[in-house]
Structure formats: C-alpha cells, structure tokens
C-alpha atoms as a PDB file:
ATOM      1  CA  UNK A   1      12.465  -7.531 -21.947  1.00  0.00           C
ATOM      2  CA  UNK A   2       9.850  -8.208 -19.161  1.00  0.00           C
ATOM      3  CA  UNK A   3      11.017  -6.119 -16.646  1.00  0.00           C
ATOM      4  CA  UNK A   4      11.284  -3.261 -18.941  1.00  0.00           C
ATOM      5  CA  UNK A   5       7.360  -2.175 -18.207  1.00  0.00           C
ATOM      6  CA  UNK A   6       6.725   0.963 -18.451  1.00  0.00           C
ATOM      7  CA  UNK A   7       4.371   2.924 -15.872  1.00  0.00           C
ATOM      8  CA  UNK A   8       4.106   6.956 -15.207  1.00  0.00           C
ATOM      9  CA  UNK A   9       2.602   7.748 -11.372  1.00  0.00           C
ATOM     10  CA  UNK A  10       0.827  10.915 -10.276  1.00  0.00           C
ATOM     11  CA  UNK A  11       3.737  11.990  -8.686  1.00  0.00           C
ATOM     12  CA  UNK A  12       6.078  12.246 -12.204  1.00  0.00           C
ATOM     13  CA  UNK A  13       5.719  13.538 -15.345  1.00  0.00           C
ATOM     14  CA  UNK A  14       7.620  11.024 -16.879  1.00  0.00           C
ATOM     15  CA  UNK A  15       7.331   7.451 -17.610  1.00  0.00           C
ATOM     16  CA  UNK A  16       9.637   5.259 -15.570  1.00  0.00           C
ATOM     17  CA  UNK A  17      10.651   1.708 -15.936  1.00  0.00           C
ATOM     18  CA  UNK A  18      12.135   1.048 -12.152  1.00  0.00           C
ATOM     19  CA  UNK A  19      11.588  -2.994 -11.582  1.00  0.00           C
ATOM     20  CA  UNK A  20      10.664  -0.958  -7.679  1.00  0.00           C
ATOM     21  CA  UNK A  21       7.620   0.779  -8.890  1.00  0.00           C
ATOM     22  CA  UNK A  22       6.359  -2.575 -11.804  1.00  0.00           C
ATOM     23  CA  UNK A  23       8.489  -5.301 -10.661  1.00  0.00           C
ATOM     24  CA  UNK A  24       9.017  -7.906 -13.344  1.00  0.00           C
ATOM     25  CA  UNK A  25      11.508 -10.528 -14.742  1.00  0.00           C
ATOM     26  CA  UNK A  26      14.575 -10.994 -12.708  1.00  0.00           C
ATOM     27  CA  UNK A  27      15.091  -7.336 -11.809  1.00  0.00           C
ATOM     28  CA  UNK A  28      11.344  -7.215 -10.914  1.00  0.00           C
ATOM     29  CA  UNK A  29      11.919 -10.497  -8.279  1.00  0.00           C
ATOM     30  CA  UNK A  30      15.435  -9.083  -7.125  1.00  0.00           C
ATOM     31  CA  UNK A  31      13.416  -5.510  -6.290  1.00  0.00           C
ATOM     32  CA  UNK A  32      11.246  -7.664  -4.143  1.00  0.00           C
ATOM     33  CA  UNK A  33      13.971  -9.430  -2.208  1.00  0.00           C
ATOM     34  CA  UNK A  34      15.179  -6.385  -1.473  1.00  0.00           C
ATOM     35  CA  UNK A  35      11.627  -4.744  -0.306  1.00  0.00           C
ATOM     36  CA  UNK A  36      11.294  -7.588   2.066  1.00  0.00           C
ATOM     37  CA  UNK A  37      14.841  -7.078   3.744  1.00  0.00           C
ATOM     38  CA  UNK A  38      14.488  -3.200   4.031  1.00  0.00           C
ATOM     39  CA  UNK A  39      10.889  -2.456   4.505  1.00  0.00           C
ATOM     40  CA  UNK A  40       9.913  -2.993   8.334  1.00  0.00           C
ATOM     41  CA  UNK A  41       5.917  -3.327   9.370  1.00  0.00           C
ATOM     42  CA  UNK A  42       6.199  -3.666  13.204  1.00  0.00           C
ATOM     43  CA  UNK A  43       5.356  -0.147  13.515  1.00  0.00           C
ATOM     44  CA  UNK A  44       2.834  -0.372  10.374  1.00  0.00           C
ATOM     45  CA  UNK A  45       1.425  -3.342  12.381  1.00  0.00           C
ATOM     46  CA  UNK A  46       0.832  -1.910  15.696  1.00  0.00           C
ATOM     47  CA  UNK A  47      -0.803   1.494  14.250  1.00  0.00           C
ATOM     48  CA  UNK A  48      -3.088  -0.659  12.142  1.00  0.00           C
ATOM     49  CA  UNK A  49      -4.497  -1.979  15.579  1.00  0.00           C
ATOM     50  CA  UNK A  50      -6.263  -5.602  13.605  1.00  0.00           C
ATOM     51  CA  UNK A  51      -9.405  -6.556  15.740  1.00  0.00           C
ATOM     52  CA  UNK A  52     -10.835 -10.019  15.711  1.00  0.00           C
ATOM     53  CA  UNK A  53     -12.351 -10.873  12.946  1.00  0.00           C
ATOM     54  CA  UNK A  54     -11.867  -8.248  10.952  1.00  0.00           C
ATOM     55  CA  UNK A  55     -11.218  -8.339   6.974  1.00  0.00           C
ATOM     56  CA  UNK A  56      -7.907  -6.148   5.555  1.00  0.00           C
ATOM     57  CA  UNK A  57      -6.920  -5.475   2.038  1.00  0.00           C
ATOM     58  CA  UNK A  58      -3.429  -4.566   1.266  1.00  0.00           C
ATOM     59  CA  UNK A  59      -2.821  -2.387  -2.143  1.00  0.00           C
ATOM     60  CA  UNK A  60       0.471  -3.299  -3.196  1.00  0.00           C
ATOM     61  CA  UNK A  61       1.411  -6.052  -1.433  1.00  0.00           C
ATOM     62  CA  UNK A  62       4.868  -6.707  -2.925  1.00  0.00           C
ATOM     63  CA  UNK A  63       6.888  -9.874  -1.962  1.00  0.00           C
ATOM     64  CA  UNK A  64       4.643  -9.913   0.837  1.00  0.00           C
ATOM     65  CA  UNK A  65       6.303  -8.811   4.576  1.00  0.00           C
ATOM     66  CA  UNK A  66       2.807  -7.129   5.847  1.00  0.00           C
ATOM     67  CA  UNK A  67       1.001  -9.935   4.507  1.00  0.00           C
ATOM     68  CA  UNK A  68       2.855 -12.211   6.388  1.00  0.00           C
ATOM     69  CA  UNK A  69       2.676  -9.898   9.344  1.00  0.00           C
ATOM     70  CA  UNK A  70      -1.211  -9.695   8.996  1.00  0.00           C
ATOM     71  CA  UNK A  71      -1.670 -13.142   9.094  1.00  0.00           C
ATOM     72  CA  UNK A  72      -0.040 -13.386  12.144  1.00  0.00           C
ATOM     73  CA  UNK A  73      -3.065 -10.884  13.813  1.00  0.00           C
ATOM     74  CA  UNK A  74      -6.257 -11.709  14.742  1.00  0.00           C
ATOM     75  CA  UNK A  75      -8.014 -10.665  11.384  1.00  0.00           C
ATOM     76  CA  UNK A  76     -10.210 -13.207  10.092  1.00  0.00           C
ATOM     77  CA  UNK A  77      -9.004 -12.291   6.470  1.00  0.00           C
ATOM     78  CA  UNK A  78      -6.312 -11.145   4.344  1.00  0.00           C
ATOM     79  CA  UNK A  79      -6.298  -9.920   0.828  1.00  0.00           C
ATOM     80  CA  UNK A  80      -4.242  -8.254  -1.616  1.00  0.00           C
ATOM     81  CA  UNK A  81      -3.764  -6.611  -4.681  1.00  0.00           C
ATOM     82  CA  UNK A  82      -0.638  -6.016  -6.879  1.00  0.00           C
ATOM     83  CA  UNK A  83      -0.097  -5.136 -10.006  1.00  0.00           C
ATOM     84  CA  UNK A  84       3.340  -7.961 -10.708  1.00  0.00           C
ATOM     85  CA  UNK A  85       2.360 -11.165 -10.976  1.00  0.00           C
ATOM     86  CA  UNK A  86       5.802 -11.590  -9.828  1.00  0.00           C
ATOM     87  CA  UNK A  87       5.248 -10.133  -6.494  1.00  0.00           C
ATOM     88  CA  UNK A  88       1.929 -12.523  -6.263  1.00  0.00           C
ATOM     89  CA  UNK A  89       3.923 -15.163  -6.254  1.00  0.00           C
ATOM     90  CA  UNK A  90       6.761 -14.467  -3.881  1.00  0.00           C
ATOM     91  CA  UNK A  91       4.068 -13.186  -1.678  1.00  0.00           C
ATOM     92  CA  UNK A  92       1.974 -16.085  -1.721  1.00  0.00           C
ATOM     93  CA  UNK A  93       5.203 -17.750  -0.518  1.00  0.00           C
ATOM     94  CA  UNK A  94       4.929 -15.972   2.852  1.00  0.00           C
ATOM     95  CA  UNK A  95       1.109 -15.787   2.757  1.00  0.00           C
ATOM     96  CA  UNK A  96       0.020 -18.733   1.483  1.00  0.00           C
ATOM     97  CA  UNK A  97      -3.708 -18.490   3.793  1.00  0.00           C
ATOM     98  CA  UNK A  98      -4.039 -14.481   2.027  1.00  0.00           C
ATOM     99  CA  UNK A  99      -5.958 -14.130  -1.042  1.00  0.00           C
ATOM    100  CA  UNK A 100      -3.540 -12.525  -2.810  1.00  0.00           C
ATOM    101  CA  UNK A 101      -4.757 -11.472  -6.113  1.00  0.00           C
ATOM    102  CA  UNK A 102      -3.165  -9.466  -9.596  1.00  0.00           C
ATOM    103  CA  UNK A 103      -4.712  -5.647  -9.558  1.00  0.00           C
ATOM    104  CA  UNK A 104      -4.446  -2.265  -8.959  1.00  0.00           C
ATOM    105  CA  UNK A 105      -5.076   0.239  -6.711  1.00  0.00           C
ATOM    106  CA  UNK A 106      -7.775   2.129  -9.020  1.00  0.00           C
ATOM    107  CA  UNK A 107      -9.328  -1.259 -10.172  1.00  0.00           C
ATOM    108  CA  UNK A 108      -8.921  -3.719  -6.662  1.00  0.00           C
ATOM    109  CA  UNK A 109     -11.588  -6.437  -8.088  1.00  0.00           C
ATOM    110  CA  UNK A 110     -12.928  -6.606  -4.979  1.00  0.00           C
ATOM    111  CA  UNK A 111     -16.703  -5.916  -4.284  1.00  0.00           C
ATOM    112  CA  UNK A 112     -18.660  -2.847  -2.781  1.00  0.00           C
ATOM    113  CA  UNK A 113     -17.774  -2.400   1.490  1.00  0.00           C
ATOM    114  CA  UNK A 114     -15.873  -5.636   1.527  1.00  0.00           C
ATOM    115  CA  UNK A 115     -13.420  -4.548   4.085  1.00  0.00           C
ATOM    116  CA  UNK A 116     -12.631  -3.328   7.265  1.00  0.00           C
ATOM    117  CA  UNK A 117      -9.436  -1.794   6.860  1.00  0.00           C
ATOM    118  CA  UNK A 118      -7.444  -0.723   3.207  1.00  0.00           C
ATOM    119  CA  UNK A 119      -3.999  -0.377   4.190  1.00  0.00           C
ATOM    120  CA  UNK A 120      -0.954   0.328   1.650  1.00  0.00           C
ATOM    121  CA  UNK A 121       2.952   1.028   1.956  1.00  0.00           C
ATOM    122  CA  UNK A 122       5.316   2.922  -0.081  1.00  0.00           C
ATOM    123  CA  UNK A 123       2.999   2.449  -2.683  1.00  0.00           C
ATOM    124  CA  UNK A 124       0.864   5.339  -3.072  1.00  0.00           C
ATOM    125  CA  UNK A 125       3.515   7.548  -4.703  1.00  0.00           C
ATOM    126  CA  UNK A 126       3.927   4.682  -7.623  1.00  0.00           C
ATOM    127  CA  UNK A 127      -0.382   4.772  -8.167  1.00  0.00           C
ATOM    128  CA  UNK A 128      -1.029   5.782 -11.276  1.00  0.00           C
ATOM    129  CA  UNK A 129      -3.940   8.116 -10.383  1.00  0.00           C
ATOM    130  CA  UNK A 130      -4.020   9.226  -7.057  1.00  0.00           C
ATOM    131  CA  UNK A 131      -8.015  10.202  -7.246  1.00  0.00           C
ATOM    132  CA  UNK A 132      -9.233   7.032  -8.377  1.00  0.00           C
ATOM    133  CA  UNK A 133      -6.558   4.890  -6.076  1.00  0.00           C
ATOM    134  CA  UNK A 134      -8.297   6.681  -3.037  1.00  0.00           C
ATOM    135  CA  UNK A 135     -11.843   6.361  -4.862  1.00  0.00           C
ATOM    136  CA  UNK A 136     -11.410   2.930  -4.976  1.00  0.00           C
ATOM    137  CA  UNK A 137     -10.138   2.478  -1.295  1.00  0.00           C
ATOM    138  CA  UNK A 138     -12.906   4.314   0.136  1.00  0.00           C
ATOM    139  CA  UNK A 139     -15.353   1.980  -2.069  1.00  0.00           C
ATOM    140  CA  UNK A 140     -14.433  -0.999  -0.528  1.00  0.00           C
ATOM    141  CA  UNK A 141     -13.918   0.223   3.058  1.00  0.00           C
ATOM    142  CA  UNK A 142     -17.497  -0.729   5.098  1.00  0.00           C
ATOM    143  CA  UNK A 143     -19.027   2.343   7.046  1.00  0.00           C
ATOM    144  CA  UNK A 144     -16.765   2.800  10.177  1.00  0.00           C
ATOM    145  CA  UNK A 145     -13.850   1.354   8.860  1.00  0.00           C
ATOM    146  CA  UNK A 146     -10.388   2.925   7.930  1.00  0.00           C
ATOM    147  CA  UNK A 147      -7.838   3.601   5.252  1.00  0.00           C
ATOM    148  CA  UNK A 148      -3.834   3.888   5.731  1.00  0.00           C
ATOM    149  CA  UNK A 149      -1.756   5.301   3.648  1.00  0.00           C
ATOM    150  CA  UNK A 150       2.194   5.673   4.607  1.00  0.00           C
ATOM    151  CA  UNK A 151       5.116   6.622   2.275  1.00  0.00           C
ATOM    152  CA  UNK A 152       8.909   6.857   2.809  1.00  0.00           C
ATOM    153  CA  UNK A 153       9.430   9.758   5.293  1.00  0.00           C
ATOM    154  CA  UNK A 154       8.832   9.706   9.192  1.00  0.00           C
ATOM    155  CA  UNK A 155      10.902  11.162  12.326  1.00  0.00           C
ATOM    156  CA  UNK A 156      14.027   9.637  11.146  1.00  0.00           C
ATOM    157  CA  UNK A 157      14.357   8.349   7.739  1.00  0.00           C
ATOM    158  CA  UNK A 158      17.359   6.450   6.641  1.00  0.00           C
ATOM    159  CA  UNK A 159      19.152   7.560   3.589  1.00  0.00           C
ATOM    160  CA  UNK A 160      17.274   5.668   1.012  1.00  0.00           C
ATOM    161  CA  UNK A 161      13.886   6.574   2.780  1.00  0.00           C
ATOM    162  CA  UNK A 162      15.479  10.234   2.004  1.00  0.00           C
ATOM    163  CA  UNK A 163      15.422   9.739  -1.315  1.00  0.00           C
ATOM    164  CA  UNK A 164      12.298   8.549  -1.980  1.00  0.00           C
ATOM    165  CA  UNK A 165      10.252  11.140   0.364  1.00  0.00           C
ATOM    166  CA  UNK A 166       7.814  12.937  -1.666  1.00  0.00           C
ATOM    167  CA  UNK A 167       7.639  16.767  -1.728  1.00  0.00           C
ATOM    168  CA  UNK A 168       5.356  18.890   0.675  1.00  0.00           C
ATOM    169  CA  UNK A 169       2.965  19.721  -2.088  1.00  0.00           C
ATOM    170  CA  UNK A 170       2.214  16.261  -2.927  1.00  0.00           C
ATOM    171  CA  UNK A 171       2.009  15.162   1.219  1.00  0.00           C
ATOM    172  CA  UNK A 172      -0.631  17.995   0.955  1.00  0.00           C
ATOM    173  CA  UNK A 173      -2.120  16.480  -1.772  1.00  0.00           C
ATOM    174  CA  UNK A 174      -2.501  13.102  -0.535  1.00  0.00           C
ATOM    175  CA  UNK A 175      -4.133  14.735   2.782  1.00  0.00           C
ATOM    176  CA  UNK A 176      -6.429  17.064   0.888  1.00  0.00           C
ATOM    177  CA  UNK A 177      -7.885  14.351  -1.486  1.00  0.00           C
ATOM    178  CA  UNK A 178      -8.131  12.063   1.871  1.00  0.00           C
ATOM    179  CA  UNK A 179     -10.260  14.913   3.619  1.00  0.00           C
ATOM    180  CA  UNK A 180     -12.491  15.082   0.269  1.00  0.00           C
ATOM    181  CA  UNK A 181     -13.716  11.375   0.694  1.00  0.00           C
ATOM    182  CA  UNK A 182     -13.326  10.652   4.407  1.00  0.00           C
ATOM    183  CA  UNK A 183     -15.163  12.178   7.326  1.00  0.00           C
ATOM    184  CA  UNK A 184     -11.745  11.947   9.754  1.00  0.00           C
ATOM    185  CA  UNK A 185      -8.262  12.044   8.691  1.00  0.00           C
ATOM    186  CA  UNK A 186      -5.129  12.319  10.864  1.00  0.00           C
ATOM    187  CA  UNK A 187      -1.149  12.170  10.087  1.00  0.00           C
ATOM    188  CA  UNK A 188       1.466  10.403  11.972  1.00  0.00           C
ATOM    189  CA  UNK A 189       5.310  10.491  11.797  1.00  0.00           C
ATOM    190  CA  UNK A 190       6.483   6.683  12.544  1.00  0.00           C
ATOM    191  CA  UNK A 191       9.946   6.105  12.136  1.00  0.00           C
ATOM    192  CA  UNK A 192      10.523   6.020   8.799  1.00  0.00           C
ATOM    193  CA  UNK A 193       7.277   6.364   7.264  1.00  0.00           C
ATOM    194  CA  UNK A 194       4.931   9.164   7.180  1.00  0.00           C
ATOM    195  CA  UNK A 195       1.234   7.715   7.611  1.00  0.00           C
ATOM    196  CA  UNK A 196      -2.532   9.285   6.881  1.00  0.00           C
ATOM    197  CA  UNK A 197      -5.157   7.147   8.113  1.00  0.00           C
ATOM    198  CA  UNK A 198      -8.654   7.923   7.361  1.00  0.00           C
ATOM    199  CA  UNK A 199     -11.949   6.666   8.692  1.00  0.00           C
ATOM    200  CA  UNK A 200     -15.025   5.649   6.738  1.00  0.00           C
ATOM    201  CA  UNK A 201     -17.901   6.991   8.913  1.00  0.00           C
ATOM    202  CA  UNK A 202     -20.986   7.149   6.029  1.00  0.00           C
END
C-alpha cells in the first residue's frame, strides 16, 4: 500500500516504514494530524529571531505548524521542502502564502544562497544522509545567515520526546559535521527540543 514506503536514515541500520518518518496514505495524513497537535514552535519561533524581510526555508515541513507560525513573522518569504506529497498538501492548508514544495533535505531544489535562514524540526534524525542534508543547507544559506537544527530532547522532554531522543554519539555527530561546514555553531536545551544553530559567515 502507499503508506508502506520504505526509507533507512543515518541514524538506523535498518529500513523502516513509520508513516512518522515518510508519511503517506491514510496512516501518512493521520501521522501529520498528530505532528500538528503535539509538536509546539513557540519556543522554535522565538530562537529563530525572523527579521524583516528576510527569506526562511523549512526542511521537512510536515502538516505545516512552523509554516503557519512563520508566516505569521515578519519574513518576507516562506518556503519548504518535504519529501510526502501528503504533508504538502495539509501544509499548504495552513500556509497557503508559503511555497511549499515536494523535496528533500539532500536535494532542496532551491538555488545557490537563496536564503536567510534553513531551519528544520524533528527531522534531521529521519534524513537519509546526514552529510549531504547539512551540505545542502549550508548551500542555500547566503553569507551571514544561519542554520537550525533541533531534535526531540531538551530540559524536560515528555515521554514520547524520550523515546525518540537520539544517542550522545549521534548529538556529537550532528555538532561535529555542523562545525566542519559552519564558521559558528552553538547548542541550546529548549524545552523539549535540543537545538544547534549554525551561522554562515563565508
């Protein structure tokens, strides 16, 4: 059936065919219902700071709560990449001004130093090749702009957030191949999401 995509991330060894991780089908669309009731961006929201004008791309978008979010912000525009066509659409439902687009986080579509800010949540642990996801980000970030990655985690995750934290080694990973391709790179604990942001400054 549709839904029954299968996709391995850097994080696994083995394939897995979660409608959380490829949403598709009816499972895929009832995944995303439940994204948009559980995942909070306030915090996400307030770290990413948006300044007038700029331009933000958002790798994984899902059923689209930041996207919504971000078009509530001063940012003169909005775009996003997912790989469900599924999730475009329910997105597009709460972002109907975003240019939300089919993709992936190694192969965005976008063009060279098109944005000001890359931003993704509880997504990176799903990318199928964590090298080339952050390759890619860093492309299309302009000089002096930033990158944010967060993942389940933070001062106090709840019990699903728990679940889905990723081990130390692979934290260390994420920040290690961040310092390789950004001059600046710092960690936060938010509530429940543990967050590297780094900057773009050549």
């Amino acid at each position: 059936m549709s839904w029954n995509v299968e996709t391995t991330p850097w994080t696994s060894d083995a394939a897995t065919r979660s409608p959380f991780a490829l949403p598709r089908g009816r499972l895929g669309r009832l995944a995303g219902r439940l994204m948009l009731r559980m995942n909070r961006q306030d915090e996400v929201l307030n770290l990413l700071d948006v300044r007038p004008g700029e331009r933000i791309l958002e790798v994984g978008y899902g059923p689209g709560g930041l996207v919504r979010g971000l078009l509530r912000t001063s940012a003169g525009r909005v775009c996003g990449v997912d790989p469900s066509p599924e999730m475009r659409d329910m997105a597009r439902k709460h972002g109907p001004k975003a240019d939300l687009r089919v993709g992936t986080a190694e192969d965005t579509g976008f063009g060279d130093a098109e944005f000001d800010c890359v931003v993704s949540v509880n997504t990176v642990g799903l990318w199928q090749s964590l090298e080339k996801g952050l390759d890619e980000s860093r492309r299309v970030t302009r000089q002096g702009g930033r990158v944010v990655i967060a993942w389940h985690g933070g001062r106090r995750p709840s019990k699903i957030a728990r679940s889905l934290m990723l081990r130390d080694d692979q934290l260390a990973r994420i920040e290690r191949e961040m310092r390789g391709r950004f001059s600046e790179v710092t960690r936060r604990e938010l509530s429940e999401l543990t967050v590297f942001m780094g900057y773009r400054r050549s």
